[in-house]
N, C-alpha and C. Protein backbone atom coordinates (compact mmCIF):
# COMPACT_ATOMS: atom_id res chain seq x y z
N UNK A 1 0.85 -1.17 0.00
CA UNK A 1 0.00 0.00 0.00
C UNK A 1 0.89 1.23 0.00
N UNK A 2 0.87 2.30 -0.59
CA UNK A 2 1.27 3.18 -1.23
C UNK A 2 1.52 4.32 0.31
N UNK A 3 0.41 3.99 0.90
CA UNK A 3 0.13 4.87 2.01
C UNK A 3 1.15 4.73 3.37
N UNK A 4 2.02 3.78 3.13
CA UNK A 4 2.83 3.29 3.78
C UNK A 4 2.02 2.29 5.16
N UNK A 5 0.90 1.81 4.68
CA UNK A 5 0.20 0.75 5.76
C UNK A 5 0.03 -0.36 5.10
N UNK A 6 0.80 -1.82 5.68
CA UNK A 6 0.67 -3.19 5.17
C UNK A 6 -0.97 -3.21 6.21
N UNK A 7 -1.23 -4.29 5.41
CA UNK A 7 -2.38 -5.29 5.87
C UNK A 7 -2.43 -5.46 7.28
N UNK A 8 -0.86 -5.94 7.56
CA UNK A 8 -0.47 -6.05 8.96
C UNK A 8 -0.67 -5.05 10.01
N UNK A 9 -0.24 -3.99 9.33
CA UNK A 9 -0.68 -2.63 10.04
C UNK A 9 -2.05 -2.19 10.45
N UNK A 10 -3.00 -2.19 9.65
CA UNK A 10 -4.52 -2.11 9.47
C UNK A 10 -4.68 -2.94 10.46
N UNK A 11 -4.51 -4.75 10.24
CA UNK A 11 -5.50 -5.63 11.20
C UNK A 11 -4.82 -5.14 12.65
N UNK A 12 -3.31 -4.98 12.61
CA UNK A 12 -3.28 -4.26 14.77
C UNK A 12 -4.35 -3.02 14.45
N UNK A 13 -4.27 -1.93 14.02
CA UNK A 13 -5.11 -0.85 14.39
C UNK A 13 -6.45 -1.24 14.64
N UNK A 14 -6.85 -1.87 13.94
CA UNK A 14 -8.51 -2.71 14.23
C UNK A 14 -8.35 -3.15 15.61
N UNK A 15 -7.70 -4.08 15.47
CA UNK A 15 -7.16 -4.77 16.78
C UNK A 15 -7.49 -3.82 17.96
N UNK A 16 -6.45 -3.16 17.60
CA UNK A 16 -6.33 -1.84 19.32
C UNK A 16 -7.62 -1.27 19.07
N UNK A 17 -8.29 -0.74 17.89
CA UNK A 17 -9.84 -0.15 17.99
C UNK A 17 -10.53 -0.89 19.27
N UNK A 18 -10.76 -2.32 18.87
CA UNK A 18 -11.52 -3.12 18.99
C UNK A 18 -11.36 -3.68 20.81
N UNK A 19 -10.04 -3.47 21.21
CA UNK A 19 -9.32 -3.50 22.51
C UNK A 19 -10.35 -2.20 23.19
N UNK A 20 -10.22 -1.31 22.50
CA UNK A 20 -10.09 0.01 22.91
C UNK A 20 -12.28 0.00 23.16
N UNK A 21 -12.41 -0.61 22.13
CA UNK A 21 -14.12 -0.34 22.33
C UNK A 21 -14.41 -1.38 23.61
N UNK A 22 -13.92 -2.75 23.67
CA UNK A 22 -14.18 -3.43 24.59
C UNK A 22 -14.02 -2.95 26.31
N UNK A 23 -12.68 -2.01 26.45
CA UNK A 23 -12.32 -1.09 27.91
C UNK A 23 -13.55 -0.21 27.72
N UNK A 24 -14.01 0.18 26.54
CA UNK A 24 -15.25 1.46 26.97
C UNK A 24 -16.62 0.86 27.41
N UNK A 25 -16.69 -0.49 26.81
CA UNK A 25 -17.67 -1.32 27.66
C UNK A 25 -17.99 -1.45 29.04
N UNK A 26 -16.76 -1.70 29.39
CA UNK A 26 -16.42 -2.37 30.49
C UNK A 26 -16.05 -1.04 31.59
N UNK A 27 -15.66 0.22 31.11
CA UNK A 27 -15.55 1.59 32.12
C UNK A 27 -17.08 2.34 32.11
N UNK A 28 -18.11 1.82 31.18
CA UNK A 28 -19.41 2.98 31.15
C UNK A 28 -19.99 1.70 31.72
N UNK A 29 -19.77 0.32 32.44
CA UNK A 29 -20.38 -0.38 33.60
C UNK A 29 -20.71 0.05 34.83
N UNK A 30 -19.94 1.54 35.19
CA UNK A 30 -20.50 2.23 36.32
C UNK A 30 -19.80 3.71 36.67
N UNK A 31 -20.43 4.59 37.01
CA UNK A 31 -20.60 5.58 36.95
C UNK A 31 -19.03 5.67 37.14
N UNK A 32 -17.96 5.26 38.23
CA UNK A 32 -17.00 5.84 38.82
C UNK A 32 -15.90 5.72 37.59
N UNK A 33 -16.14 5.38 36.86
CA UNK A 33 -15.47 4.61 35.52
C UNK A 33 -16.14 5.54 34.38
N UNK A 34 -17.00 5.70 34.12
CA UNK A 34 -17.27 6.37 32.73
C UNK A 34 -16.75 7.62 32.35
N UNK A 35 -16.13 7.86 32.90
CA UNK A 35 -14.97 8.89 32.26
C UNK A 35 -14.33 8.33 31.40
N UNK A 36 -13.42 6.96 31.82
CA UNK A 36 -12.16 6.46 31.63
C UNK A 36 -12.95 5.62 30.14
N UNK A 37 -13.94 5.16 30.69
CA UNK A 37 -14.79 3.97 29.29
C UNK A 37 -14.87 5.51 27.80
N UNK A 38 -15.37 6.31 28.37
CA UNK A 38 -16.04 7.32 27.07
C UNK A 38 -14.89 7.79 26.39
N UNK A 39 -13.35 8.21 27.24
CA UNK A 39 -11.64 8.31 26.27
C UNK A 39 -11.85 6.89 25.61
N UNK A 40 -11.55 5.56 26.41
CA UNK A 40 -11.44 4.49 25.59
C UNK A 40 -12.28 4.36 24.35
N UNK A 41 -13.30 4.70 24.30
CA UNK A 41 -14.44 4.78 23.18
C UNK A 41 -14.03 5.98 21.74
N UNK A 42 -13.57 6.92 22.23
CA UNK A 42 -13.64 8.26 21.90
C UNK A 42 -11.87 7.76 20.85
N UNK A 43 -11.07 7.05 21.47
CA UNK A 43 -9.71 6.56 21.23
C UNK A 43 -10.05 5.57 20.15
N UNK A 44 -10.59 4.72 21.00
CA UNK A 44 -11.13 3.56 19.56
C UNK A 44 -11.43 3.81 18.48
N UNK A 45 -12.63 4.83 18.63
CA UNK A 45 -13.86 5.12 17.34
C UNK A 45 -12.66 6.14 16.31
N UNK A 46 -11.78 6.77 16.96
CA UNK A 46 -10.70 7.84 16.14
C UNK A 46 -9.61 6.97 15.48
N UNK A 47 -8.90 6.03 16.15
CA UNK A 47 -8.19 5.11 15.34
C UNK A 47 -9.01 4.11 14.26
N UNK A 48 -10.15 3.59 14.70
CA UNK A 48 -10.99 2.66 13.13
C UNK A 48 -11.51 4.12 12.16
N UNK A 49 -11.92 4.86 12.69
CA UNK A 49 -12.44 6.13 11.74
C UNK A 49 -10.88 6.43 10.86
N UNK A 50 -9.80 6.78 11.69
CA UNK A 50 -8.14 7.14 10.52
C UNK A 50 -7.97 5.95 9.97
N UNK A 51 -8.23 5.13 10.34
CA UNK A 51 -7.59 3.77 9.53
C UNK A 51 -8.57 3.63 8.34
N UNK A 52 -9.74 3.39 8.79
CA UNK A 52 -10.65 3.19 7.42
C UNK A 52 -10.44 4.33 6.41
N UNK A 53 -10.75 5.34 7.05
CA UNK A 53 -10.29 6.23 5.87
C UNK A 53 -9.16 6.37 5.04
N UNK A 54 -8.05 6.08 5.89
CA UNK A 54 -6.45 5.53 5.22
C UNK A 54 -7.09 4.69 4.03
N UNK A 55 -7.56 3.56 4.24
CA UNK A 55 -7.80 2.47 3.59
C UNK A 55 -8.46 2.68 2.24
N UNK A 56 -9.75 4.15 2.80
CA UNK A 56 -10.80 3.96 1.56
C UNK A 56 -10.22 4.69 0.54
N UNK A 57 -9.13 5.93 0.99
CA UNK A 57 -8.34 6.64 -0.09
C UNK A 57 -7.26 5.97 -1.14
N UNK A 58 -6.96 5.05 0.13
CA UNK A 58 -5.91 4.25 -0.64
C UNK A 58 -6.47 3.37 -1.97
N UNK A 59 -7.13 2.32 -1.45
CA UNK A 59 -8.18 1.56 -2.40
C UNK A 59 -9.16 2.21 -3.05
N UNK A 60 -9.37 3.40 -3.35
CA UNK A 60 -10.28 4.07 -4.39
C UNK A 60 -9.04 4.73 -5.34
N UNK A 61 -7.57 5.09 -4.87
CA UNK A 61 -7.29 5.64 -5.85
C UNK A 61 -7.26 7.06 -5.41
N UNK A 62 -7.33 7.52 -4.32
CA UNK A 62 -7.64 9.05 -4.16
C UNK A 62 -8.92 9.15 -3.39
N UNK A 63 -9.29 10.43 -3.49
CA UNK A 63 -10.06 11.09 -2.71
C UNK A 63 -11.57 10.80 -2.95
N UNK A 64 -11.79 10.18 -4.22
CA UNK A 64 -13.07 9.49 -4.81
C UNK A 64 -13.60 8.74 -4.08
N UNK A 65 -12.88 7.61 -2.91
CA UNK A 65 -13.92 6.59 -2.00
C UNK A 65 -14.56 7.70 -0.78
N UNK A 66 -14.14 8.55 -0.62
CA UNK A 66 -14.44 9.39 0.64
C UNK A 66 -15.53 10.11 -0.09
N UNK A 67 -15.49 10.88 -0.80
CA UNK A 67 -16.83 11.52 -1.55
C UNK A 67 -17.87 10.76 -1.17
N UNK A 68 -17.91 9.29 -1.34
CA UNK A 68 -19.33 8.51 -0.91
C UNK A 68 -19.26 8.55 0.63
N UNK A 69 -18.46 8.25 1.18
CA UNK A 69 -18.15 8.03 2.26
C UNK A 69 -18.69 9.02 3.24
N UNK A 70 -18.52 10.62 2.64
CA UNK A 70 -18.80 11.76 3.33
C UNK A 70 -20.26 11.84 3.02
N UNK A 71 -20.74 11.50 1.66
CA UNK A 71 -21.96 11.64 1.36
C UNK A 71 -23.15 11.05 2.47
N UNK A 72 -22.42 9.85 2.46
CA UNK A 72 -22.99 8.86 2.90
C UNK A 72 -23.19 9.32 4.48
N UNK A 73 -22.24 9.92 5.41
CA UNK A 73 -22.29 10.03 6.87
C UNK A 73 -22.94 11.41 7.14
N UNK A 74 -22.84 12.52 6.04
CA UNK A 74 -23.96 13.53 5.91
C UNK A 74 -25.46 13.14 5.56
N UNK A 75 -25.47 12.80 4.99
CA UNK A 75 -27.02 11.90 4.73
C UNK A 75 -27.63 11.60 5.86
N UNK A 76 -27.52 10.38 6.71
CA UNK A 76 -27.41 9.58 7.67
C UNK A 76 -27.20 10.67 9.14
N UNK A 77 -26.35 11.62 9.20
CA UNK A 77 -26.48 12.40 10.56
C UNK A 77 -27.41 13.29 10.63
N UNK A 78 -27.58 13.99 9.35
CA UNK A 78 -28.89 14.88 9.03
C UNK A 78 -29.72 14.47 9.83
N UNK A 79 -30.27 13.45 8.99
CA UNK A 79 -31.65 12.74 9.13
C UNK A 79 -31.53 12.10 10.87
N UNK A 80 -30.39 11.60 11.14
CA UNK A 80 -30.40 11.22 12.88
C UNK A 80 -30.45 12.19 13.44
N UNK A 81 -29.88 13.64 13.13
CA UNK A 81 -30.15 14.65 14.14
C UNK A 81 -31.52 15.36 13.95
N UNK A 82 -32.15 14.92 12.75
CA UNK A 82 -33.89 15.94 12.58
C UNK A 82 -34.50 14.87 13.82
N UNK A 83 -34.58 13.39 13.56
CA UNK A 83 -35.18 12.65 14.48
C UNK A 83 -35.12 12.51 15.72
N UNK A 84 -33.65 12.63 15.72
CA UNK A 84 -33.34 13.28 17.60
C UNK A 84 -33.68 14.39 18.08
N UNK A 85 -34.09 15.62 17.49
CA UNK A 85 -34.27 16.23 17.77
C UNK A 85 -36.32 15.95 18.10
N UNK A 86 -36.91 15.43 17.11
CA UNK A 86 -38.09 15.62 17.01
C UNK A 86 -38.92 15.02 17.57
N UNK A 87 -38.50 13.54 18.08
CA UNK A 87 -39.06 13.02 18.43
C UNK A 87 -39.53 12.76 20.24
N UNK A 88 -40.84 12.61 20.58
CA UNK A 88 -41.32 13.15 21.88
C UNK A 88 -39.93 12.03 22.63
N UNK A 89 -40.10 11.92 24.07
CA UNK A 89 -39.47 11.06 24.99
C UNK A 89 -40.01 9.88 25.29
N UNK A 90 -41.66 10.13 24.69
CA UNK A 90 -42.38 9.24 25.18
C UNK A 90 -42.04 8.03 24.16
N UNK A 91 -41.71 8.67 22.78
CA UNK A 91 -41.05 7.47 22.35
C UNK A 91 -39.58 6.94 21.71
N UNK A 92 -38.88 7.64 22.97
CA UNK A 92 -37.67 6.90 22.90
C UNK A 92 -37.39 5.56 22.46
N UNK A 93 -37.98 4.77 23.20
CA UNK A 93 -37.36 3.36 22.46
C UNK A 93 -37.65 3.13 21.21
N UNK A 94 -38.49 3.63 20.57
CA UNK A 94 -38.94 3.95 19.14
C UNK A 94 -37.91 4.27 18.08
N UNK A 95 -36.79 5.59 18.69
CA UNK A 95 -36.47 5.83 18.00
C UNK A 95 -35.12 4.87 18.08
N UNK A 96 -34.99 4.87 19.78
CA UNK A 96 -33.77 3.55 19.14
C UNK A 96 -33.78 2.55 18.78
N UNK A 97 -35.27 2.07 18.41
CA UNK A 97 -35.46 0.54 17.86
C UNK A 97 -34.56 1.34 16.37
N UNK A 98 -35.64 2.01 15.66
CA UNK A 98 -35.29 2.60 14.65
C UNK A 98 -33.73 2.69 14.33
N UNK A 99 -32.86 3.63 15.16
CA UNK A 99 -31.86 3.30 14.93
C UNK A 99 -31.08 2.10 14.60
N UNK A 100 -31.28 1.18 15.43
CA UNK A 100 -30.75 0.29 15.59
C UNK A 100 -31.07 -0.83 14.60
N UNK A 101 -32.33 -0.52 13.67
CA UNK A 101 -33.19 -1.49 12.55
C UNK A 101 -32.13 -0.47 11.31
N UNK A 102 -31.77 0.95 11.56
CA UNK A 102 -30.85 1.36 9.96
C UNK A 102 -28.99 0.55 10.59
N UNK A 103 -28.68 -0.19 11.53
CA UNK A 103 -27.55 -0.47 11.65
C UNK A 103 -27.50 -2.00 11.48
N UNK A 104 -28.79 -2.83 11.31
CA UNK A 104 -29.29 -3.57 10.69
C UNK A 104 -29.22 -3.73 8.72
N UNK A 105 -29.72 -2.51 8.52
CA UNK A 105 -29.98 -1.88 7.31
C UNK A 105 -28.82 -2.17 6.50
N UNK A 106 -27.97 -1.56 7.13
CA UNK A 106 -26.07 -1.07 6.63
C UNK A 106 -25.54 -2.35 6.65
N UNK A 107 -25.56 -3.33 7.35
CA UNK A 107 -25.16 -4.92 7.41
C UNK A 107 -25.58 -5.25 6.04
N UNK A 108 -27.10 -5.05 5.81
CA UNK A 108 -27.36 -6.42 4.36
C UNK A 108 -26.81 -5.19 3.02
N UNK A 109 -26.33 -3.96 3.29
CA UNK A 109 -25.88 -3.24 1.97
C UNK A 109 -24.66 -3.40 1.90
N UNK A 110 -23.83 -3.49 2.91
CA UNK A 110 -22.28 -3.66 3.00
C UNK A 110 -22.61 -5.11 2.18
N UNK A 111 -23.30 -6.32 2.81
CA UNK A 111 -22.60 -7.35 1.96
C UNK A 111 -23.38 -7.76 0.51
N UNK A 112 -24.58 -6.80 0.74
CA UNK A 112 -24.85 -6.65 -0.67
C UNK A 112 -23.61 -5.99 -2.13
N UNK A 113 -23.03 -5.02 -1.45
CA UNK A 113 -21.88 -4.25 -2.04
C UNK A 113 -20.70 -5.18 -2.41
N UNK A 114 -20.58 -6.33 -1.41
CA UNK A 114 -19.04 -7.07 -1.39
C UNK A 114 -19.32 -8.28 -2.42
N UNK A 115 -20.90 -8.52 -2.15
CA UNK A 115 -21.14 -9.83 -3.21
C UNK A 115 -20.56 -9.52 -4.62
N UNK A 116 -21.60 -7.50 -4.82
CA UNK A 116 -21.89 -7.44 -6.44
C UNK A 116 -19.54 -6.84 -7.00
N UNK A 117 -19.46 -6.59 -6.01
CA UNK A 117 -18.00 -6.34 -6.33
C UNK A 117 -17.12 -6.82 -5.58
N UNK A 118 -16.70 -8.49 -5.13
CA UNK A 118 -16.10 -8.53 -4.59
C UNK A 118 -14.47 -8.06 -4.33
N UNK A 119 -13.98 -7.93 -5.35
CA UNK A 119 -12.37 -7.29 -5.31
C UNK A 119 -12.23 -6.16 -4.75
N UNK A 120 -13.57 -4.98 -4.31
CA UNK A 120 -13.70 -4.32 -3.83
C UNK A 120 -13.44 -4.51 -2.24
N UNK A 121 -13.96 -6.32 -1.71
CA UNK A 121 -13.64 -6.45 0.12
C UNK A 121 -12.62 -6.73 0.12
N UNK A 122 -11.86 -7.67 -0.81
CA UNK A 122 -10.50 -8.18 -0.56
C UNK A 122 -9.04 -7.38 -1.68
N UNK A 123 -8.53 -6.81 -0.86
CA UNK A 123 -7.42 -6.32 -1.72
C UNK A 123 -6.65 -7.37 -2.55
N UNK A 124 -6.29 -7.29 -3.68
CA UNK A 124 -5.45 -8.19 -4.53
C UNK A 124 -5.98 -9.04 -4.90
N UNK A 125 -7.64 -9.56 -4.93
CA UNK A 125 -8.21 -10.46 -5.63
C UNK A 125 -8.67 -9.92 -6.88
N UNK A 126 -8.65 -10.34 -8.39
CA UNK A 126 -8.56 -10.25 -9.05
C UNK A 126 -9.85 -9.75 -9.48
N UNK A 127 -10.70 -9.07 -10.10
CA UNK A 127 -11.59 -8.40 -10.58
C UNK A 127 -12.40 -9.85 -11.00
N UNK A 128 -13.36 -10.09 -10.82
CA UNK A 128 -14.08 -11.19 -11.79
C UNK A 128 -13.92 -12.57 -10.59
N UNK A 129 -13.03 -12.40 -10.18
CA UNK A 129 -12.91 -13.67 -9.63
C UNK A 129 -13.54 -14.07 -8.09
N UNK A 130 -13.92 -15.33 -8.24
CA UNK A 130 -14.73 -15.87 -7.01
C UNK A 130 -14.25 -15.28 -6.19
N UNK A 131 -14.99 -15.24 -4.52
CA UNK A 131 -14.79 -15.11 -3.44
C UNK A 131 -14.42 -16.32 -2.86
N UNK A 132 -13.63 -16.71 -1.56
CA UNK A 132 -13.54 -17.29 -1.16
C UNK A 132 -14.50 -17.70 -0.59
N UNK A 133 -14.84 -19.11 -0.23
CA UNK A 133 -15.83 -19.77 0.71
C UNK A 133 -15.96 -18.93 2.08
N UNK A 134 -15.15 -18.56 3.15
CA UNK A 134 -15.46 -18.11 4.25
C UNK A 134 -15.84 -16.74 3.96
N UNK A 135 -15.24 -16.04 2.79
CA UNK A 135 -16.14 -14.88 2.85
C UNK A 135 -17.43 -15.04 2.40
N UNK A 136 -17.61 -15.73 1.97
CA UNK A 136 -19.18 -16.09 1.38
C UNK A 136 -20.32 -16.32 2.65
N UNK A 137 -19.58 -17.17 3.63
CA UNK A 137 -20.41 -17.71 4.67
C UNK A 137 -20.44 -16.15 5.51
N UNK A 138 -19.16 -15.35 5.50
CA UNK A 138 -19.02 -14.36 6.56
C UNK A 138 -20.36 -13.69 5.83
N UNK A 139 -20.37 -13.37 4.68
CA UNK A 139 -21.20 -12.12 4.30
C UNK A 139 -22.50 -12.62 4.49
N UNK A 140 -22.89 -13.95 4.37
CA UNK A 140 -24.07 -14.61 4.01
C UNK A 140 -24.67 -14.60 5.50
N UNK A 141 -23.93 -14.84 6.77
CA UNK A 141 -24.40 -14.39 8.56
C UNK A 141 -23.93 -12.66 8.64
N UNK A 142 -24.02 -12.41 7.87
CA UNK A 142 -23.92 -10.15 7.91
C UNK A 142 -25.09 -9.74 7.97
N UNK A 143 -25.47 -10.49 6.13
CA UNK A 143 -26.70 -10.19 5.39
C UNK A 143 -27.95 -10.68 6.46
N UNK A 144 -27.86 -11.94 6.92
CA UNK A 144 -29.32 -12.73 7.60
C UNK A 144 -29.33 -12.26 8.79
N UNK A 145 -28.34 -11.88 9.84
CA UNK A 145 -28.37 -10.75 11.17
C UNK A 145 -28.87 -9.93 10.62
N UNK A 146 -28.30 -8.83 10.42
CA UNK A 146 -28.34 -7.26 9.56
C UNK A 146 -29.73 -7.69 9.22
N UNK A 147 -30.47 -8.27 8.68
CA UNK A 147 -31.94 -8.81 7.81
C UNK A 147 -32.98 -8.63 9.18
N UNK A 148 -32.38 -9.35 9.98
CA UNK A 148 -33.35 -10.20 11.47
C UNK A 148 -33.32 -8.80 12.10
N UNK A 149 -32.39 -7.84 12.35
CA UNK A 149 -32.06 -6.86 13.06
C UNK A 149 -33.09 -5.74 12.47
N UNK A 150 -33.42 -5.50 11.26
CA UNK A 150 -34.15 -5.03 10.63
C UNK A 150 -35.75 -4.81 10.44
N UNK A 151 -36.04 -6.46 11.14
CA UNK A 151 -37.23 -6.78 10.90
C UNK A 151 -38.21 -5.68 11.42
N UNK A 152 -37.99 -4.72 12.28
CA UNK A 152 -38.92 -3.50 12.87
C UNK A 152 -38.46 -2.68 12.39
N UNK A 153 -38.01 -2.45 10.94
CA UNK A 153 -37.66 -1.05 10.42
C UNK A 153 -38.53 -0.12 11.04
N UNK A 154 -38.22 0.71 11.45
CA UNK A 154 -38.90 1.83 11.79
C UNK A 154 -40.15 1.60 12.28
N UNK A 155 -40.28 0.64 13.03
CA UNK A 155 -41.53 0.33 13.60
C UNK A 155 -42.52 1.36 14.58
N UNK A 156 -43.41 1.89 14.48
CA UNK A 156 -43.86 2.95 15.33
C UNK A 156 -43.92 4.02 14.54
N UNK A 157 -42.49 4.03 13.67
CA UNK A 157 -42.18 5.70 13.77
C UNK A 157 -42.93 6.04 13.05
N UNK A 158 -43.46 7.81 13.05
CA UNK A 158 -44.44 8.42 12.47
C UNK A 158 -44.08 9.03 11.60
């Protein structure tokens, strides 16, 4: 990679993300701690956010994968902040079913996206060419969670 990040590099940064989201779990378990959990969170979510983006510039070629990318997280906050804003208290869980049915949503399009282009999930696989079996099974339990998670799209909401 051009960007000066091997593969190797990427999967530790995930890694430590993923370290890093698990301590924020485990510090917002109680009040005397959620300081320390919301840095760990705040640390995590900033290293997978630089890394992916490393990644999407790199593998688009430039600044072209981020254009969707930005599109895509303007879109999506808009519309989460009109609803957060609008919606009564009385139906909170409403809106976080809702939420939580578009993070559902994003599961069956991601592996909708990896099926119709796979060389797009795996770097260095050849344009045209099969996916491997485990990615097949990985995407195929993305798609049917992400699906099940979904099933109350927006249930309630008005």
């Amino acid at each position: 990679m051009s960007i000066g990040m091997s593969m190797n590099t990427v999967t530790v940064l995930y890694l430590a993300a993923s370290v890093c989201f698990i301590q924020a779990l485990k510090g917002l378990s109680h009040p005397t701690t959620s300081i320390r959990g919301n840095i760990f969170g705040m640390v995590g979510m900033a290293v997978a956010v630089l890394t992916t983006a490393a990644l999407v510039v790199e593998l688009s070629g430039g600044g072209r994968g981020m254009v969707w990318v930005v599109l895509g997280l303007a879109t999506g906050g808009i519309y989460g902040a009109w609803r957060a804003r609008t919606v009564e208290m009385t139906r909170m869980p409403e809106l976080v079913a809702f939420f939580h049915s578009m993070i559902g949503l994003a599961a069956v399009f991601i592996a909708i996206a990896a099926v119709l282009e796979p060389s797009a999930l795996l770097a260095g696989l050849p344009r045209g060419a099969p996916m491997p079996a485990g990615n097949r099974l990985e995407l195929f339990l993305g798609a049917a969670i992400g699906a099940a998670a979904d099933g109350g799209f927006g249930a309630g909401m008005g």
